[in-house]
Protein backbone atom coordinates (compact mmCIF):
# COMPACT_ATOMS: atom_id res chain seq x y z
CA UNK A 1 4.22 -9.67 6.96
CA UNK A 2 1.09 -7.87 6.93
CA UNK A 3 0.89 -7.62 3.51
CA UNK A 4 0.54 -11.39 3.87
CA UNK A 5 -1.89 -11.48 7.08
CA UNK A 6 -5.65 -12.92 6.48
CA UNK A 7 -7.27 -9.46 7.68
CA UNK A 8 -11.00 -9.10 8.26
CA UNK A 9 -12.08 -7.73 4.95
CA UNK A 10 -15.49 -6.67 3.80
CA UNK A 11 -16.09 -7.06 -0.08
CA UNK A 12 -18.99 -4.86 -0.07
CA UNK A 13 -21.15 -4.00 -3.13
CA UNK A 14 -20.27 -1.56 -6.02
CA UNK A 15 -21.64 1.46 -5.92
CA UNK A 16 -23.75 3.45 -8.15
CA UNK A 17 -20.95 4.82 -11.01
CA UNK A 18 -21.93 7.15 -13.96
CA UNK A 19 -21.47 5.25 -17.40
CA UNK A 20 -20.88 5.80 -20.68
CA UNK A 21 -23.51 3.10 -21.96
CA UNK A 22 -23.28 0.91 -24.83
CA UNK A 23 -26.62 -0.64 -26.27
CA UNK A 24 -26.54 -3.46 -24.24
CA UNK A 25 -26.09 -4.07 -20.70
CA UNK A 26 -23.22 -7.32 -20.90
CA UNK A 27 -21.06 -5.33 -18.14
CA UNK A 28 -21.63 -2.28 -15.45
CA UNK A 29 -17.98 -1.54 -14.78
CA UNK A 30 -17.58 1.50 -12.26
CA UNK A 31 -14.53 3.41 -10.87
CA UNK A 32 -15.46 4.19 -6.86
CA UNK A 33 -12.15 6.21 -6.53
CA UNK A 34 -10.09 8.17 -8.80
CA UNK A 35 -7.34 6.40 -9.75
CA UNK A 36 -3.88 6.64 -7.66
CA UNK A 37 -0.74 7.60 -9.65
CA UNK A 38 2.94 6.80 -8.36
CA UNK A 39 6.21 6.70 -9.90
CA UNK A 40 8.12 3.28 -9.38
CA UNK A 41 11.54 3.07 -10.69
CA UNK A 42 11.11 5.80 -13.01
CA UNK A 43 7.84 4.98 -14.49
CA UNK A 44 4.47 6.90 -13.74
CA UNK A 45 2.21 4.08 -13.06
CA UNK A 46 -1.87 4.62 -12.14
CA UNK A 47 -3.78 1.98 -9.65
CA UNK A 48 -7.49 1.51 -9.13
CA UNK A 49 -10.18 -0.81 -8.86
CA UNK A 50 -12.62 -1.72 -11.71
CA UNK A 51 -16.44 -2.52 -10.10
CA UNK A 52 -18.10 -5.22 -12.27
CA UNK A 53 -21.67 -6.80 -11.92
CA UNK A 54 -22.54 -10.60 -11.66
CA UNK A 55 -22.26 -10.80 -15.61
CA UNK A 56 -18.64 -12.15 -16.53
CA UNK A 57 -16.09 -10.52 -18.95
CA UNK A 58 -13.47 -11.46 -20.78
CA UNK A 59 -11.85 -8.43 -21.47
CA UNK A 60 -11.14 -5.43 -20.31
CA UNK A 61 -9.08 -2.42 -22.09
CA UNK A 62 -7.54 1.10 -21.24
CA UNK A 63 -7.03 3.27 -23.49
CA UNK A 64 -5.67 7.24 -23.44
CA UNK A 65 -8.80 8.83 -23.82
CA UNK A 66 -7.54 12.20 -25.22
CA UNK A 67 -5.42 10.29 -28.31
CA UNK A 68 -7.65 7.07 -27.80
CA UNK A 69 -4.36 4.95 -27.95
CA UNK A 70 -4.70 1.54 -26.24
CA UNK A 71 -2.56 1.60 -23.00
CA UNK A 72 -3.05 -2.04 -22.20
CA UNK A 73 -5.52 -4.94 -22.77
CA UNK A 74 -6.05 -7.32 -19.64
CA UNK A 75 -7.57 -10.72 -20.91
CA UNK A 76 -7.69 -14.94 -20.03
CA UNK A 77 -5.44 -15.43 -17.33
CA UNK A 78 -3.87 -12.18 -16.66
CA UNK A 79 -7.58 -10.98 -16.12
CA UNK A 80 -8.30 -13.90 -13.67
CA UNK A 81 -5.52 -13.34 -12.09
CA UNK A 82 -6.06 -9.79 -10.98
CA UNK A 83 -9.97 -9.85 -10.21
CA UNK A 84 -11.73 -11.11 -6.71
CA UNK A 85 -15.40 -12.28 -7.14
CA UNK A 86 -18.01 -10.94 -4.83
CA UNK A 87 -21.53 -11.91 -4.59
CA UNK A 88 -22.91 -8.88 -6.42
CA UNK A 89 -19.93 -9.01 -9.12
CA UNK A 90 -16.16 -8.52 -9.38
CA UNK A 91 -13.24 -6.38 -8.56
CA UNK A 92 -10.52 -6.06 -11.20
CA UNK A 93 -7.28 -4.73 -9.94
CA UNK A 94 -5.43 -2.41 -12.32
CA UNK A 95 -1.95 -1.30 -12.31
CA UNK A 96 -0.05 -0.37 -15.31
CA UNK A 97 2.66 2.11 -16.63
CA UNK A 98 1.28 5.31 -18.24
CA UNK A 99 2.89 7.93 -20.53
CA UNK A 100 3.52 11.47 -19.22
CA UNK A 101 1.14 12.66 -21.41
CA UNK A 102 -1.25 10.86 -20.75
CA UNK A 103 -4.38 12.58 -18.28
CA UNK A 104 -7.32 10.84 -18.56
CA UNK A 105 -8.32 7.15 -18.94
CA UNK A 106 -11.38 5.59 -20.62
CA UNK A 107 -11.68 2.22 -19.62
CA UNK A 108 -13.73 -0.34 -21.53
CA UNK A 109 -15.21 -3.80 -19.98
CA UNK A 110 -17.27 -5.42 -22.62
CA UNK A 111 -19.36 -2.64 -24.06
CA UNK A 112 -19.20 -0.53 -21.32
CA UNK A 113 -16.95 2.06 -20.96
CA UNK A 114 -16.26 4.40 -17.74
CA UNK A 115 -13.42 7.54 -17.96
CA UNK A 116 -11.17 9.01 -15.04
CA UNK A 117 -9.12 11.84 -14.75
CA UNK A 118 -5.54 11.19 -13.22
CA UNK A 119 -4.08 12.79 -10.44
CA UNK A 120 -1.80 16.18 -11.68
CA UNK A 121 1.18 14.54 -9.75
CA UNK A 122 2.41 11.30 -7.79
CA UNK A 123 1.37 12.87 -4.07
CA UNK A 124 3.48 14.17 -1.39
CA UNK A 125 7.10 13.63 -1.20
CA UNK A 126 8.37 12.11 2.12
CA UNK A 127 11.67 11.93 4.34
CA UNK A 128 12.74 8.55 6.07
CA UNK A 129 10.41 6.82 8.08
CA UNK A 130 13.32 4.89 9.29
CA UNK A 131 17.06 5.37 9.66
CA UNK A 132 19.48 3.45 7.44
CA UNK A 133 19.07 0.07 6.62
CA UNK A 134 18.86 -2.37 4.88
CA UNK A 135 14.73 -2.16 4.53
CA UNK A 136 12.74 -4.14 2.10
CA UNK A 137 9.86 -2.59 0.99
CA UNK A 138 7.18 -5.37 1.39
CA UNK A 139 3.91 -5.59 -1.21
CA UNK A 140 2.94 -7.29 -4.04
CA UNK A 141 -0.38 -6.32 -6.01
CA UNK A 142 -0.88 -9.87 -6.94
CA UNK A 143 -1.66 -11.22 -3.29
CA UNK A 144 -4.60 -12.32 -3.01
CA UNK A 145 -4.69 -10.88 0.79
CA UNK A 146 -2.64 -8.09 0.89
CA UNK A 147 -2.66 -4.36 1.22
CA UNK A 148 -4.10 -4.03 -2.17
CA UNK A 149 -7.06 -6.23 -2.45
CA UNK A 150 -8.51 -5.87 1.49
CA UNK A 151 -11.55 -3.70 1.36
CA UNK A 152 -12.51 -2.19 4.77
CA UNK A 153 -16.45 -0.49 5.83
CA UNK A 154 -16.20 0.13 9.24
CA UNK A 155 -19.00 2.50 8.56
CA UNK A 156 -20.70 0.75 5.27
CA UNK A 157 -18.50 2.83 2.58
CA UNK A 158 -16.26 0.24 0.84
CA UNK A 159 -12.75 1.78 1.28
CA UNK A 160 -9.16 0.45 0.28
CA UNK A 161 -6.45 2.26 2.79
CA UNK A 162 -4.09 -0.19 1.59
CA UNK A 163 -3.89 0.63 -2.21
CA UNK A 164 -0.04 2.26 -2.23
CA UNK A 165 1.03 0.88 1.31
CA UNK A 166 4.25 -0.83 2.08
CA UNK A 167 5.52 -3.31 5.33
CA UNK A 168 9.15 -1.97 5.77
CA UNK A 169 10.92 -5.36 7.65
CA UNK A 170 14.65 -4.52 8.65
CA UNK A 171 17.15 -7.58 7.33
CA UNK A 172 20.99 -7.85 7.01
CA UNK A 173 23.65 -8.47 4.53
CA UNK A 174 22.84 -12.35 4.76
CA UNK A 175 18.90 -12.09 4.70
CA UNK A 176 18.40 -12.55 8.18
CA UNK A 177 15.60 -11.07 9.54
CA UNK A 178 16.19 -12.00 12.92
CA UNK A 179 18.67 -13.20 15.51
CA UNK A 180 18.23 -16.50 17.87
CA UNK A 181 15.05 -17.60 18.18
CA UNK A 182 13.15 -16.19 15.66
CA UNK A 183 9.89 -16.59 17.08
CA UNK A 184 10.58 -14.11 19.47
CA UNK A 185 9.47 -10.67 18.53
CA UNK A 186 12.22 -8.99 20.29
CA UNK A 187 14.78 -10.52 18.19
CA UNK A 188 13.31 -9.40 14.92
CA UNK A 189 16.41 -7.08 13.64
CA UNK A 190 14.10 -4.13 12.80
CA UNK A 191 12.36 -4.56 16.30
CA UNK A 192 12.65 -0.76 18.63
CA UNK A 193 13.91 0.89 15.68
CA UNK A 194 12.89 4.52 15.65
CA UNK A 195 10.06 5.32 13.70
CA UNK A 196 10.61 8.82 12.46
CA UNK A 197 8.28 12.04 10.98
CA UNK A 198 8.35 11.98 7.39
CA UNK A 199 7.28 15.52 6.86
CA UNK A 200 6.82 18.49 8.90
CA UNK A 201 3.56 17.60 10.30
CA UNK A 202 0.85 17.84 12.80
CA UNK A 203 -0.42 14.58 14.60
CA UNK A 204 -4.10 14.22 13.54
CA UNK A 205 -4.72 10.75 15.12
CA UNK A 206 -2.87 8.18 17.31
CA UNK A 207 -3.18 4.91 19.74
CA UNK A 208 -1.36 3.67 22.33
CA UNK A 209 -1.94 0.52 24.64
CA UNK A 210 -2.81 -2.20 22.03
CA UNK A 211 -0.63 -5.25 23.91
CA UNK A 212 1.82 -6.97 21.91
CA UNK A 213 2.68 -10.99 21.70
CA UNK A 214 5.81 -12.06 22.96
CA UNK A 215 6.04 -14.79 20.32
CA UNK A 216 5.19 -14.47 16.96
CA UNK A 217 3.28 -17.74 17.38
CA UNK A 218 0.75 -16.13 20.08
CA UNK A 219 -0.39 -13.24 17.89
CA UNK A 220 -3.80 -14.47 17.29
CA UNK A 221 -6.60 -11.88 15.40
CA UNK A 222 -7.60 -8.56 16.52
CA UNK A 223 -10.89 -7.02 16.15
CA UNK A 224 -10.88 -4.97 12.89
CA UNK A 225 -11.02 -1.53 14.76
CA UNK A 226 -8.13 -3.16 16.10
CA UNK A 227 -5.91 -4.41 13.29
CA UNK A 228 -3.45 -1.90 13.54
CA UNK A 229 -2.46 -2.24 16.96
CA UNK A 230 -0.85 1.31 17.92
CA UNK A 231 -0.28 3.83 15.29
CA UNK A 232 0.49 7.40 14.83
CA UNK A 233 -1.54 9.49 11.66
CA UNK A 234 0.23 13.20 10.26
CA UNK A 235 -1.29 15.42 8.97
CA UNK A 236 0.72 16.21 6.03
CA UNK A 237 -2.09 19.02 4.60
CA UNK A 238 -3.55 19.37 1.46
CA UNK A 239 -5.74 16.13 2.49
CA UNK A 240 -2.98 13.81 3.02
CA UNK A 241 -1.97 11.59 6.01
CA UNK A 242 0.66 9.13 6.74
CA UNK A 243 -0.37 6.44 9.07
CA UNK A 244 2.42 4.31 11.05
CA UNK A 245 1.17 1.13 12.41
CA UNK A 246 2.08 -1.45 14.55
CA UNK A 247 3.93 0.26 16.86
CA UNK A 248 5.49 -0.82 20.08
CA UNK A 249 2.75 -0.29 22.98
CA UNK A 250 4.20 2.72 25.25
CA UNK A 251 6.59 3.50 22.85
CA UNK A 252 4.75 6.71 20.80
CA UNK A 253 6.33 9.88 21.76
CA UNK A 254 3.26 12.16 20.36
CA UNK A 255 -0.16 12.75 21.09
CA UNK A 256 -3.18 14.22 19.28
CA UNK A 257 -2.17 18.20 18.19
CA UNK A 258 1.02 17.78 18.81
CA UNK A 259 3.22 19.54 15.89
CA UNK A 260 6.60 17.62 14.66
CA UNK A 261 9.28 18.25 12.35
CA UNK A 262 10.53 15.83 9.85
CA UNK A 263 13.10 13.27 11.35
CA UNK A 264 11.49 13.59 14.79
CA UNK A 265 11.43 10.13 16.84
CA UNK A 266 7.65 9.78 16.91
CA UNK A 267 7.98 5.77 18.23
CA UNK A 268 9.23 2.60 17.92
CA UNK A 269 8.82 -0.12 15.23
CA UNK A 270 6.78 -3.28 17.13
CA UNK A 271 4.27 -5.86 16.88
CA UNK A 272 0.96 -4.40 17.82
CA UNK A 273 -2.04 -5.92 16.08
CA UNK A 274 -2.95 -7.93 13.26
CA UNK A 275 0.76 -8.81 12.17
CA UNK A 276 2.84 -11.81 11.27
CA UNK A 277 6.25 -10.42 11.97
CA UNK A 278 7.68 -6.92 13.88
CA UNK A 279 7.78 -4.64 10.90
CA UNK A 280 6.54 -1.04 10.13
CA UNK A 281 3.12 -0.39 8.10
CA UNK A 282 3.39 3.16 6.29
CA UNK A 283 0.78 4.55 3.65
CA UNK A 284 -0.31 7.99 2.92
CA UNK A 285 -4.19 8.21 2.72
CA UNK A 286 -7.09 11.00 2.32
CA UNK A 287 -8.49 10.60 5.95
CA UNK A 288 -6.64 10.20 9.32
CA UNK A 289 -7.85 6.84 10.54
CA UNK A 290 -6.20 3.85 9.47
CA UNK A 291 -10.05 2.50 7.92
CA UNK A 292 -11.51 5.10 7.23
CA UNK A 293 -9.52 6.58 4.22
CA UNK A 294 -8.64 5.68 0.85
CA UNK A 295 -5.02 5.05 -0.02
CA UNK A 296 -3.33 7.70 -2.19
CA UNK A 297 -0.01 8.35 -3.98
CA UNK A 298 2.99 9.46 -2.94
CA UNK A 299 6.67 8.78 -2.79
CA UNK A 300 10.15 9.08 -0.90
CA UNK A 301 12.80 12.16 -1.68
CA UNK A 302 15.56 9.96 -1.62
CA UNK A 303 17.05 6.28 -1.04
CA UNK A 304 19.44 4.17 -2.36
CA UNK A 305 18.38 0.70 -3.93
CA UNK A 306 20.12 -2.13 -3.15
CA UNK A 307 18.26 -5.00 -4.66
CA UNK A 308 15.33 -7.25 -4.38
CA UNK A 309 13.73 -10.33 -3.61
CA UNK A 310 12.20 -11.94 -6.72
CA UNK A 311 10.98 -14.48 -4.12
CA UNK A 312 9.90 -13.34 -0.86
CA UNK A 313 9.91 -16.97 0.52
CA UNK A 314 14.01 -16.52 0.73
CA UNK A 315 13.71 -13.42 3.05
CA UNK A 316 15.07 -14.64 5.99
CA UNK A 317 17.39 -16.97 4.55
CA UNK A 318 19.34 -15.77 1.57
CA UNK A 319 20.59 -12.23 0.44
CA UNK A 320 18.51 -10.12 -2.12
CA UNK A 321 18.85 -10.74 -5.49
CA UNK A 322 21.04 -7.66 -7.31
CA UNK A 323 19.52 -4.99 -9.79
CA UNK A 324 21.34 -3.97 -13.49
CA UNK A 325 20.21 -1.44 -15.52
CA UNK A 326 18.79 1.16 -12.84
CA UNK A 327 20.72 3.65 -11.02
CA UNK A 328 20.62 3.03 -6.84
CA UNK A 329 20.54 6.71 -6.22
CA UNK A 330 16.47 7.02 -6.35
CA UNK A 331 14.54 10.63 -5.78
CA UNK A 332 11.17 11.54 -5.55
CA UNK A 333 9.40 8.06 -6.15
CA UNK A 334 7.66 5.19 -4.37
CA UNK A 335 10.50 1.73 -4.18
CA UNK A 336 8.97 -1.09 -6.08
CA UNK A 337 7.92 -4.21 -5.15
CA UNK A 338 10.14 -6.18 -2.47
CA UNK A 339 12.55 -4.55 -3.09
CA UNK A 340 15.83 -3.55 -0.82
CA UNK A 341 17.23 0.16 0.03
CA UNK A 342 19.31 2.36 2.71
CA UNK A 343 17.46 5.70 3.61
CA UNK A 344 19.45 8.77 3.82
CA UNK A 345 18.99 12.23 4.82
């Protein structure tokens, strides 16, 4: 999946960040973006990137910084495990659940602290992208490669599009995600499905023409302005755009200006550029480009939740794992990690 795809990344330097300084300099950390805020299985949960010089750390905390109650400490191993080392630093990777009351975070690395404001809500609310299912909703913060940790500066500003995006990979009722021989895009189960307008919209930015592999084995790398092959942007307003990629090349039914209403066929779900399987890449970002924005929040109206994989390395070859304790009728939140629904309405 493409969560899972080596993309071309650029880990650029942190920039300049206004600090609440402590009387010595052991840690710079910085906050280039305002934190995102989604709700996941009926928890409001914030995500964003902490910007750390060369000097290491061994802890870093976040606190609510109207009450000043600790939130969550990140230390040892579960700090390793969420930070990428650059040449000019680190990036820690933060994603935690969040009271409702809480609005503001101050965020402490060594004796350095930085504060954010949150977002007032979880971002736009969206129809189906696709029809029916089963989907899995494909990401995982903790990949070293995926959406979540690939940087992109296609014009020198360090930029994460990927932060809240998900790979949506049709299977079946056995795991299968494809029929015959599987290397063969065509046989992917999801592969043609119709890729529909999540919102009333206008199209602010599409590509068509990006060839496709027949085999999954041919798909070698794209350049980055490349990467995700054909896609369709929407302009959802209020600053927000959802960007389909990976679309089958000839299949878009829009064009740049072109108004659409929510369900509308706008193509079909392909193969088309940096990708290691036919699935759908959706995320909802504050520019129109796929690169050039930052990823935002948002969330789905409604789906039902089916299950998920606790191991993605059995998609393809077992059925989902079920869920207890959470009801499958979901509204007005962003599915969790891997897991399995049906869209409707």
């Amino acid at each position: 999946m493409a969560d899972q795809v080596t993309r071309r990344a650029v880990m650029a330097a942190p920039l300049a960040m206004a600090l609440a300084s402590g009387p010595a300099r052991a840690a710079a950390p910085g906050l280039r973006q305002a934190p995102a805020v989604v709700r996941v299985e009926g928890r409001r949960r914030a995500l964003f990137e902490l910007w750390i010089d060369r000097t290491p750390i061994t802890t870093v905390s976040v606190r609510d910084a109207g009450s000043g109650a600790l939130l969550r400490t990140f230390e040892g191993h579960d700090l390793e495990g969420r930070r990428v080392t650059q040449a000019d630093g680190a990036v820690v990777f933060v994603e935690l659940d969040l009271p409702v009351s809480t609005k503001r975070l101050a965020i402490a690395a060594g004796d350095q602290r930085v504060e954010a404001d949150l977002p007032p809500d979880p971002g736009p609310m969206l129809g189906p992208p696709l029809r029916g299912g089963p989907w899995v909703a494909i990401y995982k913060a903790e990949w070293p490669r995926g959406h979540r940790r690939v940087f992109y500066a296609p014009d020198g500003k360090p930029r994460l599009p990927g932060r809240t995006a998900i790979d949506w990979v049709r299977v079946d009722d056995r795991g299968q995600i494809a029929t015959g021989d599987a290397d063969l895009a065509r046989n992917a189960l999801g592969y043609g499905a119709e890729v529909l307008a999540v919102a009333d919209a206008t199209v602010a930015a599409a590509r068509d023409g990006v060839p496709e592999a027949a085999r999954l084995s041919d798909n070698g790398k794209h350049p980055e302005e490349l990467a995700a092959g054909n896609y369709v942007s929407l302009d959802l307003g209020g600053g927000r755009h959802a960007i389909y990629e990976h679309l089958i090349p000839g299949s878009l039914r829009v064009k740049v200006g072109d108004r659409v209403r929510r369900g509308q066929v706008i193509g079909h779900l392909g193969f088309s550029g940096d990708s290691t399987g036919p699935h759908l890449h959706l995320h909802v970002a504050d520019a129109a480009r796929p690169l050039l924005g930052e990823g935002v929040g948002y969330g789905f109206e409604r789906f039902t939740l089916l299950g998920r994989y606790d191991d993605l390395g059995r998609l393809g070859s077992a059925p989902w794992s079920p869920l207890a304790g959470l009801d499958p009728k979901r509204r007005d939140e962003l599915p969790g990690s891997n897991v399995v629904v049906r869209f409707t309405g």
